[in-house]
PDB file of N, CA and C in Angstrom:
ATOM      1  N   UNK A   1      64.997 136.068 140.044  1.00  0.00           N
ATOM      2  CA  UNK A   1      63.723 136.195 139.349  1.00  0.00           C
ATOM      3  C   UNK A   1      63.958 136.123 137.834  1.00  0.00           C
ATOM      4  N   UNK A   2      63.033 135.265 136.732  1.00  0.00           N
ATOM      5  CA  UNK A   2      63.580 135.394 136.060  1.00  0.00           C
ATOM      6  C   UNK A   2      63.287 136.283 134.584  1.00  0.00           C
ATOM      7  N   UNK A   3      61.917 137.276 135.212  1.00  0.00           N
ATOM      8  CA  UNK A   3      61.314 138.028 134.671  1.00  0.00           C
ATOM      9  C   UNK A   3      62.496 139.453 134.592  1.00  0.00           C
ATOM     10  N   UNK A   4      63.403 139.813 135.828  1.00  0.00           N
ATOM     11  CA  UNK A   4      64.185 140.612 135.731  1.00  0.00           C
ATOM     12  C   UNK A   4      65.399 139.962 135.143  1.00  0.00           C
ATOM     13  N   UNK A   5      65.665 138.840 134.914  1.00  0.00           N
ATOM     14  CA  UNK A   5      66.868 138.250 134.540  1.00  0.00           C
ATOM     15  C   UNK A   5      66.832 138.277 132.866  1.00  0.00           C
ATOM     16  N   UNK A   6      65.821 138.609 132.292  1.00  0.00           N
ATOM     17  CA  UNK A   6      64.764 138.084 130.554  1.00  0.00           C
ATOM     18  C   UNK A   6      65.284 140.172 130.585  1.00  0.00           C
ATOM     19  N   UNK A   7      64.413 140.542 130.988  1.00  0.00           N
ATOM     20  CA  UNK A   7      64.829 142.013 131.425  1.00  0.00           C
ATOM     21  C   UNK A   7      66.021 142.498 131.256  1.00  0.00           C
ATOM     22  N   UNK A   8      67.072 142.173 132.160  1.00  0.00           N
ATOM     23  CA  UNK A   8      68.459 142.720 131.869  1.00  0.00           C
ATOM     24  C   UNK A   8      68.639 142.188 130.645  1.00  0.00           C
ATOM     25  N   UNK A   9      68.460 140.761 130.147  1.00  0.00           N
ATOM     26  CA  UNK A   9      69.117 140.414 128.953  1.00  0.00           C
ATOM     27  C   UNK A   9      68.873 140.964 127.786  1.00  0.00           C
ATOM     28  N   UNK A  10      67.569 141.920 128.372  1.00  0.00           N
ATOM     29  CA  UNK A  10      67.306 141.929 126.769  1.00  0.00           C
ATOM     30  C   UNK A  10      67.291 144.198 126.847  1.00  0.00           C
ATOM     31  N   UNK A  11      67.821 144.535 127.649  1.00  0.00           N
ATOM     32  CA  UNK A  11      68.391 145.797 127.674  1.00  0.00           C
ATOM     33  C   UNK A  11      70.007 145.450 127.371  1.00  0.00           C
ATOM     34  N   UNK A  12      70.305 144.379 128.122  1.00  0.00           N
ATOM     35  CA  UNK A  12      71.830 144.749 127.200  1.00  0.00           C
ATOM     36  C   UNK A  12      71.826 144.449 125.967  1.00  0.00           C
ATOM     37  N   UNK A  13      70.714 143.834 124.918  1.00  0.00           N
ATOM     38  CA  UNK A  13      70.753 144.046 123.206  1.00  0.00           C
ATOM     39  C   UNK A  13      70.546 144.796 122.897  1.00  0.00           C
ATOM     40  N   UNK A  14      69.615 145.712 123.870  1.00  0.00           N
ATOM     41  CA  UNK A  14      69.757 146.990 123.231  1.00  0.00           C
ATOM     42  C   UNK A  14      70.748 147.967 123.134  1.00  0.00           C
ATOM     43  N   UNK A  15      71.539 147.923 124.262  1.00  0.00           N
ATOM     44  CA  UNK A  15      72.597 148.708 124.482  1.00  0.00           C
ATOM     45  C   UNK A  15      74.070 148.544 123.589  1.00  0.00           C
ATOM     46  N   UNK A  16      73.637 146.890 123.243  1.00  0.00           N
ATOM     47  CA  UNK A  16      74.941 146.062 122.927  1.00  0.00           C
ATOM     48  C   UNK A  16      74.243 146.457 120.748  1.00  0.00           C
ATOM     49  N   UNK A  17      73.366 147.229 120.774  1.00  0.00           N
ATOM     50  CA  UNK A  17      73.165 147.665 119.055  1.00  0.00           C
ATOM     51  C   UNK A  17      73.169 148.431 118.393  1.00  0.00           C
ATOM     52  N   UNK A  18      72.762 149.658 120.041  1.00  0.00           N
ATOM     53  CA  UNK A  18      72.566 150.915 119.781  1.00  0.00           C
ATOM     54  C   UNK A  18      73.873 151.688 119.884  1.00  0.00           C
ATOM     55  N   UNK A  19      74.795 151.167 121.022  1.00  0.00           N
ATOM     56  CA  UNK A  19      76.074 151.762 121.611  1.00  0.00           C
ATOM     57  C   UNK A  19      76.976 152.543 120.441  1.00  0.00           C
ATOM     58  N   UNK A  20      77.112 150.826 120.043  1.00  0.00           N
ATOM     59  CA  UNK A  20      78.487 150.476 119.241  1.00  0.00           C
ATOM     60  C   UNK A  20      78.580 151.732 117.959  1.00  0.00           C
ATOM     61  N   UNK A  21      77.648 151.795 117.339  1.00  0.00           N
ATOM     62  CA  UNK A  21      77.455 153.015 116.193  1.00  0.00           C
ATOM     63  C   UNK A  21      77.804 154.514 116.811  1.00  0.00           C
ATOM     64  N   UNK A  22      76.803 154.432 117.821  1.00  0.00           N
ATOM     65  CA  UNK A  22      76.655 155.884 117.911  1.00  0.00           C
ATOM     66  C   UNK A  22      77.691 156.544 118.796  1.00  0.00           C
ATOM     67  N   UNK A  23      78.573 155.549 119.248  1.00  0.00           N
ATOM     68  CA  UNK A  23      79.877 155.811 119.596  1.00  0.00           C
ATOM     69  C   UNK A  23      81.218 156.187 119.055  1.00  0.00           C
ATOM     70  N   UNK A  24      81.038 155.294 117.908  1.00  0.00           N
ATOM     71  CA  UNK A  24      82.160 155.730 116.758  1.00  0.00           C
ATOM     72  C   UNK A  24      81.900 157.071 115.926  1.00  0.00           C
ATOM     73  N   UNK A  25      80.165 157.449 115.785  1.00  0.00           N
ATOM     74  CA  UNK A  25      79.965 158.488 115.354  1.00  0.00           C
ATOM     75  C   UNK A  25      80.375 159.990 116.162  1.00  0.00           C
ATOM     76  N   UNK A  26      79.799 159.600 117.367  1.00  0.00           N
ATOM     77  CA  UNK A  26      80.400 160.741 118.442  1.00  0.00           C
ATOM     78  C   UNK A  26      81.773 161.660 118.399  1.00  0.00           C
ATOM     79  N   UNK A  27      82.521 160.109 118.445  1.00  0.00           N
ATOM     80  CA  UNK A  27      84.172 159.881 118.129  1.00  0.00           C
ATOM     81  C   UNK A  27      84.710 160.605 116.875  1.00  0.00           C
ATOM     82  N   UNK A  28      83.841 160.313 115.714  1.00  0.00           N
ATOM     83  CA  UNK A  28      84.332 160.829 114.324  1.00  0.00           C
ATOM     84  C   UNK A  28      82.977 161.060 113.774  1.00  0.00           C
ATOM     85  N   UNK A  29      82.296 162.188 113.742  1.00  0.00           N
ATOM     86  CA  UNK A  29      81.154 162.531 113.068  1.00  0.00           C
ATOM     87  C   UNK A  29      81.137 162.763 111.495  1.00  0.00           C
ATOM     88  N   UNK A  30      81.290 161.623 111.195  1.00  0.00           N
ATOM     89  CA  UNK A  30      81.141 161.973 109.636  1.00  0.00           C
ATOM     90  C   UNK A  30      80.443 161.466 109.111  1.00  0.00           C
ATOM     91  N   UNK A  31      79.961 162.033 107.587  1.00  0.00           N
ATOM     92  CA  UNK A  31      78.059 161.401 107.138  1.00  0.00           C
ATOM     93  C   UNK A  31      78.032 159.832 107.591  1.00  0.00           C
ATOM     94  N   UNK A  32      79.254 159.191 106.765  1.00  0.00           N
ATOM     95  CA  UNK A  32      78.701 157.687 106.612  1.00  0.00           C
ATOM     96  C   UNK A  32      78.559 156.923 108.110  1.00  0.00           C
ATOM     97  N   UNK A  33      79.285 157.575 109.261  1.00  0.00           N
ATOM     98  CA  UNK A  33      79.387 156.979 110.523  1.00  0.00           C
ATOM     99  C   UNK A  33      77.774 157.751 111.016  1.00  0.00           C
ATOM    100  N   UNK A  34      77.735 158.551 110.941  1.00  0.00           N
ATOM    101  CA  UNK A  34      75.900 159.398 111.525  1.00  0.00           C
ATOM    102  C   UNK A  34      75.087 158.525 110.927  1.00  0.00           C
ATOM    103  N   UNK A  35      75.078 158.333 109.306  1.00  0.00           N
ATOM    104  CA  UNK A  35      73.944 157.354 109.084  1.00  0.00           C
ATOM    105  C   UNK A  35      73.975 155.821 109.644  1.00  0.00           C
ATOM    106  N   UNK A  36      75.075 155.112 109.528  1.00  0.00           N
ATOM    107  CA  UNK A  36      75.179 153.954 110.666  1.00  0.00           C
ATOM    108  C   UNK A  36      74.922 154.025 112.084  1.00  0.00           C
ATOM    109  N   UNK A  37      75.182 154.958 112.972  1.00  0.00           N
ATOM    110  CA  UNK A  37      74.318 155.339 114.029  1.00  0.00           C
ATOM    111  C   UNK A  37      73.143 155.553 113.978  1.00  0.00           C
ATOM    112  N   UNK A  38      72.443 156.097 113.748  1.00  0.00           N
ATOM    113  CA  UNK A  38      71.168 156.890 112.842  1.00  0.00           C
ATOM    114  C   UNK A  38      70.458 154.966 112.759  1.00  0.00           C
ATOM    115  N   UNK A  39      70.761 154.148 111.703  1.00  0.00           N
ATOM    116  CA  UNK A  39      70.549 152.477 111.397  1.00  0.00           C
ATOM    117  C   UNK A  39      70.602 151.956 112.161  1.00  0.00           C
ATOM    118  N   UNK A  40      71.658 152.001 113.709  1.00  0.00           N
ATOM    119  CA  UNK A  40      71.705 151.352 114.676  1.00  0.00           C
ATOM    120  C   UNK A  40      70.793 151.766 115.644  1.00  0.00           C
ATOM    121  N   UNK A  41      70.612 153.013 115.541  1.00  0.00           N
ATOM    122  CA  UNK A  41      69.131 153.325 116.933  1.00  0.00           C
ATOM    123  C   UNK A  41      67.930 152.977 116.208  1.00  0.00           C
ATOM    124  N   UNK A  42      67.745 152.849 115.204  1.00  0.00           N
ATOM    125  CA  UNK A  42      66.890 152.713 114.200  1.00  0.00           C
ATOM    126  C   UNK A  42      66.615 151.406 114.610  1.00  0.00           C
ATOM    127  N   UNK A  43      67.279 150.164 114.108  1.00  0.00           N
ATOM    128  CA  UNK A  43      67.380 148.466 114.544  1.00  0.00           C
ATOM    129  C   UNK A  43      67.607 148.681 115.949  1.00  0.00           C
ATOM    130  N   UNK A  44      67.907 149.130 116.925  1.00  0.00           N
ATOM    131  CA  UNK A  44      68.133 149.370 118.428  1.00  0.00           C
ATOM    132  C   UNK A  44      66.520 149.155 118.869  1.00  0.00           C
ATOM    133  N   UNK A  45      65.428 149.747 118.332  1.00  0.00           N
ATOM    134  CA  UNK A  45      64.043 149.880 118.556  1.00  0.00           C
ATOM    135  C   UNK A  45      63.424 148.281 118.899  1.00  0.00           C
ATOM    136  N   UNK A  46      63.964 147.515 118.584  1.00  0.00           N
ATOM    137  CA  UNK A  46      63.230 146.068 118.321  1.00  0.00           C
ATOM    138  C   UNK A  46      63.242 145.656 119.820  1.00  0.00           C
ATOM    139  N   UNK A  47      65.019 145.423 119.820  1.00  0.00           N
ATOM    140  CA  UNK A  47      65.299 145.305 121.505  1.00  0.00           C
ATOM    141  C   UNK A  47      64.776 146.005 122.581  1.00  0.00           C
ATOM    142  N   UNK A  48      64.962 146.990 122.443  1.00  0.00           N
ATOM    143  CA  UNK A  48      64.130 148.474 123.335  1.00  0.00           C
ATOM    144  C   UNK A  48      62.536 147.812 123.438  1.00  0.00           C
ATOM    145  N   UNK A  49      61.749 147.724 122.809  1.00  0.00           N
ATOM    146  CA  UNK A  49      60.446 147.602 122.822  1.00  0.00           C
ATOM    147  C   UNK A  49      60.184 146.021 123.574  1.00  0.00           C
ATOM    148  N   UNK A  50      60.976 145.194 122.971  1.00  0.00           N
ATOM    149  CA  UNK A  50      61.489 143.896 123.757  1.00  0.00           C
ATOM    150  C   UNK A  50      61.740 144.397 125.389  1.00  0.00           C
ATOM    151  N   UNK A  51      62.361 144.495 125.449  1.00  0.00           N
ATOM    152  CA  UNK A  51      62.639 144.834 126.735  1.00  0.00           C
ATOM    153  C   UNK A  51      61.857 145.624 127.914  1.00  0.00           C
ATOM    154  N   UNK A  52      60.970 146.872 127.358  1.00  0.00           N
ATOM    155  CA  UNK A  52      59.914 147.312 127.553  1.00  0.00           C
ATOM    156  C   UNK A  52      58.626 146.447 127.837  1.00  0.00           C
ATOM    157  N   UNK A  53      58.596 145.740 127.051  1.00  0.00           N
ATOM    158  CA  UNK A  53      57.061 144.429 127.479  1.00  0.00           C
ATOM    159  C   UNK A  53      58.277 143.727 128.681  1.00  0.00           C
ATOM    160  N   UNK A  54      58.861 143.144 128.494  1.00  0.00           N
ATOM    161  CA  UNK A  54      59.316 142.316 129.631  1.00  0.00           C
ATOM    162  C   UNK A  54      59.025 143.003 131.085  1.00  0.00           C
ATOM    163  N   UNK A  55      59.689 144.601 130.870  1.00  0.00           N
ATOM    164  CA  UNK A  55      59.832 145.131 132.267  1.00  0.00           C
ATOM    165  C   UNK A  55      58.379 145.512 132.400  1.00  0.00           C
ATOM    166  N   UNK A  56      57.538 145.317 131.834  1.00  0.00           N
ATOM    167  CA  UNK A  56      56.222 145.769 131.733  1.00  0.00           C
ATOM    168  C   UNK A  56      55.183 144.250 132.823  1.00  0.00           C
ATOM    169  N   UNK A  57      55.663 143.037 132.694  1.00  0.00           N
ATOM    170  CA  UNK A  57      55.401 142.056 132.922  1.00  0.00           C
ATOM    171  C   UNK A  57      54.783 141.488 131.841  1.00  0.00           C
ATOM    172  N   UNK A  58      55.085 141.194 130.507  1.00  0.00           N
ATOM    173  CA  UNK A  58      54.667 140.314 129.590  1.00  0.00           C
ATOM    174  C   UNK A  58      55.998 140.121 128.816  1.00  0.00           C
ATOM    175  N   UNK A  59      56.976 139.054 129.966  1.00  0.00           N
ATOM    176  CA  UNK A  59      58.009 138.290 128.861  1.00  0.00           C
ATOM    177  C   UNK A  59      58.073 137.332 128.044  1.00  0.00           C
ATOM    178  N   UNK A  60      56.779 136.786 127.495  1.00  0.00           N
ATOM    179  CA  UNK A  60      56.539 136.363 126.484  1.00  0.00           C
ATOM    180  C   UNK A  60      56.387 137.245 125.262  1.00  0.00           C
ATOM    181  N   UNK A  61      55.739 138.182 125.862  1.00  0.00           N
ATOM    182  CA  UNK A  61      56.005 139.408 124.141  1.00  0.00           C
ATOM    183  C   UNK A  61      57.508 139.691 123.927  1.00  0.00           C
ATOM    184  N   UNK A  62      57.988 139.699 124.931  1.00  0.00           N
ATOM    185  CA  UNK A  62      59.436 140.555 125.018  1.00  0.00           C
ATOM    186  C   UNK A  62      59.988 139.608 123.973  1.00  0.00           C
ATOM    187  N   UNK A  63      59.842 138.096 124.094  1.00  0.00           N
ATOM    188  CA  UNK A  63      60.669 137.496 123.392  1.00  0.00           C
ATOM    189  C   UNK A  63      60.490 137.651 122.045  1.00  0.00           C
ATOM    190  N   UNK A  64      59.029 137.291 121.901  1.00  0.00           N
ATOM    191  CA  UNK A  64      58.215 137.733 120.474  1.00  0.00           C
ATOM    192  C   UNK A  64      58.915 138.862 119.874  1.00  0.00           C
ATOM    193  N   UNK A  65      58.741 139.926 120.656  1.00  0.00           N
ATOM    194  CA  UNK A  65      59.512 140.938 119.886  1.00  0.00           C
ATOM    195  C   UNK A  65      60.833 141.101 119.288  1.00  0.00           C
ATOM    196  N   UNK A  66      61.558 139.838 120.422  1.00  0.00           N
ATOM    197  CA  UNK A  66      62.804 140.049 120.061  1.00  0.00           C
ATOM    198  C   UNK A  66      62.994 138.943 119.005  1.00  0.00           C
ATOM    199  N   UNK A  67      62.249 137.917 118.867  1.00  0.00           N
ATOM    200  CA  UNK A  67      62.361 137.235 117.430  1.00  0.00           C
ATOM    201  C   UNK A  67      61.936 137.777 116.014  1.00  0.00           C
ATOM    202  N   UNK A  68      61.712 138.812 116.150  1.00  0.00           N
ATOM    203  CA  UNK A  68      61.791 139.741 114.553  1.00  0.00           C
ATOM    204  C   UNK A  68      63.025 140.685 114.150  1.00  0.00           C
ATOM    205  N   UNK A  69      63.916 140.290 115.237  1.00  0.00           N
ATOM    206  CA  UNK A  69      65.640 140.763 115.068  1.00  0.00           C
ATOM    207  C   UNK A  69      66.048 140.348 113.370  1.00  0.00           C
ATOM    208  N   UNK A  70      65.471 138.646 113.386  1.00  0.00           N
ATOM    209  CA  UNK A  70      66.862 138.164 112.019  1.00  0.00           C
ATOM    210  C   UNK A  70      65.714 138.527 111.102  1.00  0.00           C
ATOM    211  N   UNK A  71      64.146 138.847 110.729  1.00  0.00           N
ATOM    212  CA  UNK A  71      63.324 139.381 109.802  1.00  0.00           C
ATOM    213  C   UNK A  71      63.975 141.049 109.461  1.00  0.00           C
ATOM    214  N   UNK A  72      64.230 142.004 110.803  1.00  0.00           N
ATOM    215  CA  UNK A  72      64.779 143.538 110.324  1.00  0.00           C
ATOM    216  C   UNK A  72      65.891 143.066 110.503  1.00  0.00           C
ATOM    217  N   UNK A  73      66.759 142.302 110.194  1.00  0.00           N
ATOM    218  CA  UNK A  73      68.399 142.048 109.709  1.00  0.00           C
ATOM    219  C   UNK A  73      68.299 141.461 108.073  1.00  0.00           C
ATOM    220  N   UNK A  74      66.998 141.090 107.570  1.00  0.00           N
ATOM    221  CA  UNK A  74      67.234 140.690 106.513  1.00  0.00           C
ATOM    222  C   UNK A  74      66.515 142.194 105.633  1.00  0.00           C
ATOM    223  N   UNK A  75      65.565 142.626 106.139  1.00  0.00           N
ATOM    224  CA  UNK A  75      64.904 143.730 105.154  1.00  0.00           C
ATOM    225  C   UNK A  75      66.257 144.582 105.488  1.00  0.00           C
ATOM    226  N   UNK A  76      66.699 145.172 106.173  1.00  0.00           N
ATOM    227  CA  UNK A  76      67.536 146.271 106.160  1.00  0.00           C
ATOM    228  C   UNK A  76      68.673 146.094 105.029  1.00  0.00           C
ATOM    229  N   UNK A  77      69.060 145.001 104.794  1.00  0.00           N
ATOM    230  CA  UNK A  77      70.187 144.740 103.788  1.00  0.00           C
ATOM    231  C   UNK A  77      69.198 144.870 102.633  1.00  0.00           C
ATOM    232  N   UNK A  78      68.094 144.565 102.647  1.00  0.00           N
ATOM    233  CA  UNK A  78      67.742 145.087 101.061  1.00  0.00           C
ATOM    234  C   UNK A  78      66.541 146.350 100.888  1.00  0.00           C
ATOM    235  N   UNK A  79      66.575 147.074 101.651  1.00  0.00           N
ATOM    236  CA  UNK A  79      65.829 148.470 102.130  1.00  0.00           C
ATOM    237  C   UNK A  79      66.567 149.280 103.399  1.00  0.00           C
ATOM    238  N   UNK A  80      66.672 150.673 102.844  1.00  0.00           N
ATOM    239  CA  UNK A  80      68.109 151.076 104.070  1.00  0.00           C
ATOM    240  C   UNK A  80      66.381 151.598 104.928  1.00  0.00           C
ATOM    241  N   UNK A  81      66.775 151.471 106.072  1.00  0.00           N
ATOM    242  CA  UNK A  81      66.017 151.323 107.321  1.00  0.00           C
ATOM    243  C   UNK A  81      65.820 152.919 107.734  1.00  0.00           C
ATOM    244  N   UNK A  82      66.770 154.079 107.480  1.00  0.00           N
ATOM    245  CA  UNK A  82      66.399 155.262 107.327  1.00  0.00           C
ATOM    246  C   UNK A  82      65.762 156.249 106.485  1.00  0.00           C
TER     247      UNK A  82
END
């Protein structure tokens, strides 16, 4: 199916944005690693909500949503996202 196939793909971006930070923070809790976790669940939201319409049955939003990834990859470098 390829409504669950749009689905998984787009929970593992979330997992594959949110993970990676808040893992190293876990690992070594220190300010500058918490606020990069903290930025990564923060940008983690796009995918999440993506993924949410998909499993919802509207994977056309899902995608929509997920094409405003490289728009909050460009504001975040020039506005910190927390």
């Amino acid at each position: 199916d390829p409504g669950r196939l749009l689905t998984l793909g787009l929970t593992a971006a979330y997992v594959r944005t949110a993970a990676p930070p808040l893992l190293h923070a876990a690992l070594n809790p220190s300010p500058p690693l918490t606020q990069r976790a903290v930025g990564g669940g923060i940008r983690a939201m796009i995918p999440l909500q993506a993924a949410l319409a998909a499993r919802a049955g509207a994977p056309v939003t899902g995608l929509a949503v997920m094409g405003l990834v490289p728009l909050a990859r460009s504001l975040a470098r020039k506005v910190s996202p927390t």
